[in-house]
N, C-alpha and C. Protein backbone atom coordinates (compact mmCIF):
# COMPACT_ATOMS: atom_id res chain seq x y z
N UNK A 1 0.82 -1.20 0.00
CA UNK A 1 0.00 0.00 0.00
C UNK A 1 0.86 1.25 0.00
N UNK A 2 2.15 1.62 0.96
CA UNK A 2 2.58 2.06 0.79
C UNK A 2 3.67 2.40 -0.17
N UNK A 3 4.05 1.53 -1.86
CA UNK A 3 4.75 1.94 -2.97
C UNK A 3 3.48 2.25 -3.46
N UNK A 4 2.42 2.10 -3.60
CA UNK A 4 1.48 2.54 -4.19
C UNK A 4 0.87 3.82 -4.11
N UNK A 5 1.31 4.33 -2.78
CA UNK A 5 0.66 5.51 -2.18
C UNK A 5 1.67 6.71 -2.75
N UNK A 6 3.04 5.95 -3.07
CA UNK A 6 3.92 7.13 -3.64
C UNK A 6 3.56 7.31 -5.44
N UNK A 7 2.77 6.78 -6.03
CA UNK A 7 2.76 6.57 -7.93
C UNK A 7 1.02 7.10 -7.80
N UNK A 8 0.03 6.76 -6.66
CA UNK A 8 -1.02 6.97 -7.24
C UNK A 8 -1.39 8.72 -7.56
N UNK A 9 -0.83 9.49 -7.12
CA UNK A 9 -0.63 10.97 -7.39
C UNK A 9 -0.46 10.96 -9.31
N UNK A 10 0.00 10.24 -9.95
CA UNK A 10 0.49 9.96 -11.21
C UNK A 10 -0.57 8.88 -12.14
N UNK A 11 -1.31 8.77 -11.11
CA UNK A 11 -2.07 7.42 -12.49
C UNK A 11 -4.05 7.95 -11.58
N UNK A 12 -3.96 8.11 -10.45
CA UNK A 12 -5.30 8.47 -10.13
C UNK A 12 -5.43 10.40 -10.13
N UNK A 13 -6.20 10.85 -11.04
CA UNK A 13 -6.15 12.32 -11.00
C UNK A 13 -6.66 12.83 -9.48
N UNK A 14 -6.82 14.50 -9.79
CA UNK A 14 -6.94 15.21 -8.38
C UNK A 14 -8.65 15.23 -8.59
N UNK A 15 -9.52 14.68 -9.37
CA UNK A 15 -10.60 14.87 -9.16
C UNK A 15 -11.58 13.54 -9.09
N UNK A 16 -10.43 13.06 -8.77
CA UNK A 16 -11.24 11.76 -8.41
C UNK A 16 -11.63 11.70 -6.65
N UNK A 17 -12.41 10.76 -6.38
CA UNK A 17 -12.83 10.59 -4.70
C UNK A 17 -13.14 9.60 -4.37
N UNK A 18 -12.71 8.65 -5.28
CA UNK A 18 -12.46 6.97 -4.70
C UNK A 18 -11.28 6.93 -5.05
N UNK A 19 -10.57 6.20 -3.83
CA UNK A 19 -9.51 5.26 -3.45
C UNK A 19 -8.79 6.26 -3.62
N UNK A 20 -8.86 7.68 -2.82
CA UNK A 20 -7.98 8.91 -2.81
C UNK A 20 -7.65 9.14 -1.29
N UNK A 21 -6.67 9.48 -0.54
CA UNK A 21 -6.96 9.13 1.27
C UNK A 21 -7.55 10.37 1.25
N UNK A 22 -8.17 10.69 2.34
CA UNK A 22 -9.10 11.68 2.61
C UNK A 22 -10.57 11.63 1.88
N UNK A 23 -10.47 11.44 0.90
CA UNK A 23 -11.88 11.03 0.33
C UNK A 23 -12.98 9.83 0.31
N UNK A 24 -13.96 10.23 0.20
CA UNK A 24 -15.37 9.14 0.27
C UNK A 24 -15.66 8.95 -1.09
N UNK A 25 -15.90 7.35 -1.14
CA UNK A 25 -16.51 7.13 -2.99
C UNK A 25 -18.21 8.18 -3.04
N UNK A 26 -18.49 8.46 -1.79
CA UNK A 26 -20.01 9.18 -2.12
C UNK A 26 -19.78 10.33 -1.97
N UNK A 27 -18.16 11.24 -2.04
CA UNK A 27 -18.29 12.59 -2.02
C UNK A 27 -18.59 13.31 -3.33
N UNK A 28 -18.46 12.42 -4.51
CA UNK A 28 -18.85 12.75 -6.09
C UNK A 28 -20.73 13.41 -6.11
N UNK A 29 -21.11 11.71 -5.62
CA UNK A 29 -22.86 12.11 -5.49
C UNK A 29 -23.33 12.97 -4.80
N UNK A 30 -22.81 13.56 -3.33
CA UNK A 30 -22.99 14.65 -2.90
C UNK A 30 -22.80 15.77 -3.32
N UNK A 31 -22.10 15.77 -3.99
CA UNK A 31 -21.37 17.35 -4.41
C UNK A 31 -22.56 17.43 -5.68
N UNK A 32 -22.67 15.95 -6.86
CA UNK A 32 -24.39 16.00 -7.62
C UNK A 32 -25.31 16.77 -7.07
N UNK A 33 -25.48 16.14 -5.56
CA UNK A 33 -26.83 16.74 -4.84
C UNK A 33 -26.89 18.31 -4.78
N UNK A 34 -25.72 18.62 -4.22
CA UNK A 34 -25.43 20.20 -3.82
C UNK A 34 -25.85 21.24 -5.12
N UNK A 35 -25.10 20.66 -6.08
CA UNK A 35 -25.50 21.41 -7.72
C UNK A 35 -27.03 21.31 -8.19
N UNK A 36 -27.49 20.39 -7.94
CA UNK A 36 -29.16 19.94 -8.23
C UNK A 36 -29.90 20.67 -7.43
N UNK A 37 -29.42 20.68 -6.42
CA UNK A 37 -30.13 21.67 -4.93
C UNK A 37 -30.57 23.25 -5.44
N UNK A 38 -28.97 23.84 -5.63
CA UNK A 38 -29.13 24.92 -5.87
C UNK A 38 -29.25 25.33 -7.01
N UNK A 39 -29.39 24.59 -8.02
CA UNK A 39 -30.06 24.70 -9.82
C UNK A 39 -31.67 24.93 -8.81
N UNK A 40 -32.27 24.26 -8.23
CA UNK A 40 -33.59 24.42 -7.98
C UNK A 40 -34.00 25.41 -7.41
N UNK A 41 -32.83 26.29 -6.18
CA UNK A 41 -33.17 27.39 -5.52
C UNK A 41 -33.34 28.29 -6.17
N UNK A 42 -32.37 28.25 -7.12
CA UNK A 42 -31.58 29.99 -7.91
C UNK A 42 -33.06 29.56 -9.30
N UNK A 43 -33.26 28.24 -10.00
CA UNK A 43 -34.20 28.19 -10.73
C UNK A 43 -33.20 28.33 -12.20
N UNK A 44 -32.39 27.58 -11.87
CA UNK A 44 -31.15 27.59 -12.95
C UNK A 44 -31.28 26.62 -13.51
N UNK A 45 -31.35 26.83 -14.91
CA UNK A 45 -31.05 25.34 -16.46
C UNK A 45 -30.06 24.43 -15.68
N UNK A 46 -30.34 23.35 -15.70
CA UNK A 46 -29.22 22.18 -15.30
C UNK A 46 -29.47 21.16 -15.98
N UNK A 47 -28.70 20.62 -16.47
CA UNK A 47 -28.36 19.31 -17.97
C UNK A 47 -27.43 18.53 -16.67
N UNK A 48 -27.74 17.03 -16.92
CA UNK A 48 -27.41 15.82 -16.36
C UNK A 48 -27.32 14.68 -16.84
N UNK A 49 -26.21 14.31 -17.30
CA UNK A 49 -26.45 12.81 -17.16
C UNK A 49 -25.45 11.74 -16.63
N UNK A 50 -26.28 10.60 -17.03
CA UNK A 50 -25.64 9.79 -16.06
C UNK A 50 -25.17 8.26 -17.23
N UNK A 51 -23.79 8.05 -16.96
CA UNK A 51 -23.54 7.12 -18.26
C UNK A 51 -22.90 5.55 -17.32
N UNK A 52 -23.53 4.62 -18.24
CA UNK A 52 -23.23 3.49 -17.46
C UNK A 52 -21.80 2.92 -17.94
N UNK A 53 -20.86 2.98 -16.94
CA UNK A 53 -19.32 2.91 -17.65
C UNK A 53 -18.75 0.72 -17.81
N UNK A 54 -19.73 0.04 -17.24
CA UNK A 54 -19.67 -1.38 -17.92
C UNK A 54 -19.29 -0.94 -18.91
N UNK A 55 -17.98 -1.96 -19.16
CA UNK A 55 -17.52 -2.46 -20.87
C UNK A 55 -17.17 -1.00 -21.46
N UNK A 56 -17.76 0.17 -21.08
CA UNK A 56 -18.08 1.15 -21.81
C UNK A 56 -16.63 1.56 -22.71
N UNK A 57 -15.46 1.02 -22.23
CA UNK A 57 -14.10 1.57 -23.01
C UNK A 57 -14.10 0.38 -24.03
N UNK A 58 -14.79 -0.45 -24.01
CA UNK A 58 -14.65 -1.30 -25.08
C UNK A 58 -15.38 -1.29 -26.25
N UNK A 59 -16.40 -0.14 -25.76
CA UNK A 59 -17.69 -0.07 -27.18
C UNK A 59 -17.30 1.37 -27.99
N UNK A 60 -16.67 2.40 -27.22
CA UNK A 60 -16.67 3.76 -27.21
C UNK A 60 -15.47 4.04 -28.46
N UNK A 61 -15.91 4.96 -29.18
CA UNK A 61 -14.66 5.66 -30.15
C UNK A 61 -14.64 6.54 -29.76
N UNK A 62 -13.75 7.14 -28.64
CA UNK A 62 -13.71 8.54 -28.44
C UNK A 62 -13.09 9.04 -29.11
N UNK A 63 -12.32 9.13 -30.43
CA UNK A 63 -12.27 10.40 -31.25
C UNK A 63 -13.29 10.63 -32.34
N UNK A 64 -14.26 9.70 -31.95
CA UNK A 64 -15.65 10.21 -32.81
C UNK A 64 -16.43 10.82 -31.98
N UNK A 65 -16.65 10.59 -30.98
CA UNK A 65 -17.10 11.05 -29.65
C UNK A 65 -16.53 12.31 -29.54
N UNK A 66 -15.43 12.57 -29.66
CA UNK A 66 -14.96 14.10 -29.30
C UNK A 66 -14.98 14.92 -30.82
N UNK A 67 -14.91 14.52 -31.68
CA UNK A 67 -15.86 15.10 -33.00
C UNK A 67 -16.85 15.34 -33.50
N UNK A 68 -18.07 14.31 -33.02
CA UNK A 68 -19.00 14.93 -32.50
C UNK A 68 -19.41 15.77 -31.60
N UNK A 69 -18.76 15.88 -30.07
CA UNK A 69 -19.03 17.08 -29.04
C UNK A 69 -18.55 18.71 -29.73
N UNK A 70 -17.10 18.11 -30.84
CA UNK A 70 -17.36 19.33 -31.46
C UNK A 70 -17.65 20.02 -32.20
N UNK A 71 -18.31 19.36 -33.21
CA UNK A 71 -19.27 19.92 -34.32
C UNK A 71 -20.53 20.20 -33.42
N UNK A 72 -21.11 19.70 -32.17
CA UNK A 72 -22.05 20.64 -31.81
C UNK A 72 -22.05 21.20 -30.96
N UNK A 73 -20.59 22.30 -31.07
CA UNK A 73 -19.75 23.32 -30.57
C UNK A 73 -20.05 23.22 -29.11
N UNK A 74 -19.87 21.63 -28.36
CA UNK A 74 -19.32 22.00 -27.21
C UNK A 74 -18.20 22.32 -27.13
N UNK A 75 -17.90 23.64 -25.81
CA UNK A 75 -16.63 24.11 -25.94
C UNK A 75 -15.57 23.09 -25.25
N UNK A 76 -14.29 23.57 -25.41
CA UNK A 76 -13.02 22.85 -25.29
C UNK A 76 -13.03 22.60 -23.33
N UNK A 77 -13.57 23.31 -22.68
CA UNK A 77 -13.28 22.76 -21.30
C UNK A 77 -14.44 22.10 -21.06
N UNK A 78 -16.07 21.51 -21.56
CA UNK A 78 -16.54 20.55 -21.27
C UNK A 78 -16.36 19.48 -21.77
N UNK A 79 -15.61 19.50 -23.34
CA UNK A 79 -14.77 18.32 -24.18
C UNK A 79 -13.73 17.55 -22.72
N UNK A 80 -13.24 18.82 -22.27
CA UNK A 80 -12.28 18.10 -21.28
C UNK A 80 -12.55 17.28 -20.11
N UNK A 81 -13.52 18.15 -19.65
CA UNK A 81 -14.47 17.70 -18.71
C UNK A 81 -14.78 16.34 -18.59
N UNK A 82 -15.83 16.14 -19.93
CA UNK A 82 -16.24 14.65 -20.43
C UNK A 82 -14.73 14.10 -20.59
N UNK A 83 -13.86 13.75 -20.67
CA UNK A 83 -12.91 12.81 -21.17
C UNK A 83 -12.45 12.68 -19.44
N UNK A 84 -12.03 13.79 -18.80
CA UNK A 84 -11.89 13.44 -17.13
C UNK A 84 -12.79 12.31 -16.97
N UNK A 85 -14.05 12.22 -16.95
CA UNK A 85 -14.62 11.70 -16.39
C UNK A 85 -15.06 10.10 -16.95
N UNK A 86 -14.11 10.13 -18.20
CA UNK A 86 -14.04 8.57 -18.23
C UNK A 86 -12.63 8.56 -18.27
C-alpha cells in the first residue's frame, strides 16, 4: 500500500474521490446533490447525465465522440471535462 501511495498521485487524477486518502466514494454524489439543490433554488437550467461505464471503453470511439461534441460546438473545457470523467 505504501509503494502505491507514492505513484497513485500519477495514475489516479486530483478529481477523483475513490480510493484517494481523505476522500469518500459518495463525495462525487454529494457534491451531484449540492448542484441539483441549488439549480432548484436559484431556478437555474441544469443538464445531467448519467452514463453506465460497464464495458463502456470497449464499445466507445472517443475520437468520434470528441468530433462529434465538437461539431455541436461544445466548448473545449466541457470536451475536457467529459474525457476526465471517463
Amino acid at each position: 500500500a505504501n509503494r502505491l501511495r507514492q505513484v497513485v498521485g500519477s495514475v489516479v487524477s486530483e478529481v477523483r474521490s475513490a480510493f484517494v486518502k481523505e476522500r469518500q466514494i459518495l463525495d462525487g454524489i454529494l457534491v451531484a446533490n449540492e448542484i441539483v439543490d441549488d439549480a432548484h433554488r436559484h431556478r437555474k437550467e441544469l443538464v445531467l447525465f448519467k452514463v453506465d461505464f460497464e464495458k463502456a471503453y470497449d464499445s466507445v470511439d472517443w475520437g468520434y465522440l470528441d468530433d462529434v461534441m465538437r461539431q455541436m460546438a461544445f466548448p473545449v473545457l466541457w470536451r475536457k471535462w467529459i474525457k476526465e470523467c471517463v
